[in-house]
Protein backbone atom coordinates (compact mmCIF):
# COMPACT_ATOMS: atom_id res chain seq x y z
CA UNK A 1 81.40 90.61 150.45
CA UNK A 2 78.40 88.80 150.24
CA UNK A 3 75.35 89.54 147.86
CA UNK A 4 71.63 89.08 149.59
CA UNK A 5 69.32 87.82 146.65
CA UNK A 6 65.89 88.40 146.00
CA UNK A 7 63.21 86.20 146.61
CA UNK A 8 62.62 86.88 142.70
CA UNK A 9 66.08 85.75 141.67
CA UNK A 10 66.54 82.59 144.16
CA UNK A 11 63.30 81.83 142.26
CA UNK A 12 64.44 82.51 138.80
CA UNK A 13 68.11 80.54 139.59
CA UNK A 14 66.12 77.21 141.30
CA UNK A 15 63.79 77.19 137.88
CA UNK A 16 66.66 77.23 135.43
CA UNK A 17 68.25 74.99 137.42
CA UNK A 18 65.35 72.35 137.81
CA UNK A 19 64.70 73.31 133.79
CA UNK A 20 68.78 72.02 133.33
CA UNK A 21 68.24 69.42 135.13
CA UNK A 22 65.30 68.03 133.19
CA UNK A 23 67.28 68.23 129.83
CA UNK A 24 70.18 66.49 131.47
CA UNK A 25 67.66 63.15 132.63
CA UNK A 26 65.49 63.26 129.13
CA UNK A 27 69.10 63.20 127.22
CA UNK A 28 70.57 60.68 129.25
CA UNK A 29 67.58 58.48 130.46
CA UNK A 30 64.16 59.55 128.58
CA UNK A 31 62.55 56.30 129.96
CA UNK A 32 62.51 58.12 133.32
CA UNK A 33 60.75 61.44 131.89
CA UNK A 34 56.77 61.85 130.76
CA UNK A 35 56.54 64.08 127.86
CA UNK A 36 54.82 66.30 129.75
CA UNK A 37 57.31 67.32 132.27
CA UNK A 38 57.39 70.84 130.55
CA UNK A 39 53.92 71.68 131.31
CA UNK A 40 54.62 70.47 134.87
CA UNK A 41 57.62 72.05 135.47
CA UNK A 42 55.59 75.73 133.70
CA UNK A 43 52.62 74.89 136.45
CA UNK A 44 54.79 74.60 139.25
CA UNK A 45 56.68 77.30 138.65
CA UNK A 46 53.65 79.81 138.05
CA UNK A 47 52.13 78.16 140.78
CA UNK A 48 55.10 78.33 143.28
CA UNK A 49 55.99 81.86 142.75
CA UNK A 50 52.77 83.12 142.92
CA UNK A 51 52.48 81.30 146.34
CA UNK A 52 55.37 82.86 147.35
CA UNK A 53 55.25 86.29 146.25
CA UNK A 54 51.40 86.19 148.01
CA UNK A 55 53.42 84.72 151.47
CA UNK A 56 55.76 87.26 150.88
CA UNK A 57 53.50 90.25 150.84
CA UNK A 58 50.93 89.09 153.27
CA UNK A 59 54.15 88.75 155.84
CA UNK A 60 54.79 92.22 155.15
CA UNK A 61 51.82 93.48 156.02
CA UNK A 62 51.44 91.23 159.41
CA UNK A 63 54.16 89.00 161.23
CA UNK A 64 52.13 88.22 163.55
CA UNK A 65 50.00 85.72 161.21
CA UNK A 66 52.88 84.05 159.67
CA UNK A 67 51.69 80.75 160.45
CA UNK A 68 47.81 81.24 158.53
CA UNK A 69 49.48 82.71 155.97
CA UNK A 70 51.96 79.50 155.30
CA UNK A 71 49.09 77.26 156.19
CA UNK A 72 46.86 78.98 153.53
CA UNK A 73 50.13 78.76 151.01
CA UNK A 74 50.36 75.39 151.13
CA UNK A 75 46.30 74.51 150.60
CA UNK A 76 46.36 76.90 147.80
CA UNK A 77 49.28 74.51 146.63
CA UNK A 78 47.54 71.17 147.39
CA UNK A 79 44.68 72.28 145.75
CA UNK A 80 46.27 73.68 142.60
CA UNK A 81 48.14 70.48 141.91
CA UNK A 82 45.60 68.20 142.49
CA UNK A 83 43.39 70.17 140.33
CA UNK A 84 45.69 70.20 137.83
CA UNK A 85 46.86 66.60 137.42
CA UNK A 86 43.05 65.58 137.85
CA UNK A 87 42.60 68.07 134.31
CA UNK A 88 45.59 66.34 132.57
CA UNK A 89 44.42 62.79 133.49
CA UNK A 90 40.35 63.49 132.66
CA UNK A 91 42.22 64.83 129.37
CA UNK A 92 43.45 61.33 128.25
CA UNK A 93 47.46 62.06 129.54
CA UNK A 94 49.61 58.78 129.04
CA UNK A 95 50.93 56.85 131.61
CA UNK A 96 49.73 58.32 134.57
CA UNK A 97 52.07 56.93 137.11
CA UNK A 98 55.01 58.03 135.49
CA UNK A 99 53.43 61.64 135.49
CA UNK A 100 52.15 61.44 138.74
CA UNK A 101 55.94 60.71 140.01
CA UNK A 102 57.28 62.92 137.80
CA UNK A 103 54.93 65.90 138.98
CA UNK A 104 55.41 65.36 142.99
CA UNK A 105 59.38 64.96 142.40
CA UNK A 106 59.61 68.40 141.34
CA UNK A 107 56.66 69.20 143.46
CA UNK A 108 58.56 68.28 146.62
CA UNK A 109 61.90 70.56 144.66
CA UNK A 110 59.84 73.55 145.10
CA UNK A 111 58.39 72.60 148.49
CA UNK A 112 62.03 72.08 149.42
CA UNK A 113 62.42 76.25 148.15
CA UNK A 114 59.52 77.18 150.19
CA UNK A 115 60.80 75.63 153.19
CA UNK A 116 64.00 77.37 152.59
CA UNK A 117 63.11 80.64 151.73
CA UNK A 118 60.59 80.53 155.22
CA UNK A 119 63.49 79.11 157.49
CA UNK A 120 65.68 81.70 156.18
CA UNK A 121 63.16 84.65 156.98
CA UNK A 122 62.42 83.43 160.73
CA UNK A 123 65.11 85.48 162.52
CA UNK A 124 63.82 88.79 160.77
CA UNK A 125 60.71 88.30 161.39
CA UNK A 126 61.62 87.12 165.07
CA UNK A 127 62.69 90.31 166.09
């Protein structure tokens, strides 16, 4: 028996997951981790599931557009990040290149999600 997840709970599960993950690298190497990996990790998350849950319900309404709506995903995610580590840095953040890395790591760990969660939905869609 197999149990189909929700968008909602993949989501929730890959977040916790990331979160653990976090805790595991500042406890064992805390060189490798900027101090503010928590507001990164909160912003991407927002950011990401919003993204989604808008893909999500614009694909509902219209298949036929799936590829505007993922384009328009991911420049509402470009632009969001880049605004936001251009507000942190103008703020005065410490070492930048360590947050920089540290943001597009888990950055690319949600892109990775999207790109999952969209491969997985192209036979539905497909037919």
């Amino acid at each position: 028996m197999t149990v189909k997840l929700s968008y909602h709970l993949k989501f929730f599960l890959l977040t916790v997951a990331i979160g653990l993950l976090v805790l595991l690298l500042q406890w064992l190497m805390p060189a490798i981790v900027h101090q503010d990996i928590w507001k990164i990790l909160g912003f991407l998350s927002v950011t990401s599931y919003l993204v989604g849950v808008m893909s999500i319900y614009l694909l509902k309404g219209s298949t036929e557009n799936l590829l505007q709506v993922k384009l328009l995903a991911m420049v509402i995610r470009i632009i969001a990040s880049l605004s936001f580590i251009g507000i942190l840095v103008f703020l005065g953040t410490e070492n930048i290149l360590l947050f920089v890395v540290n943001f597009f790591i888990l950055f690319l760990f949600y892109l990775v999600f999207d790109i999952y969660t969209f491969l997985a939905n192209l036979r539905p869609i497909s037919k």
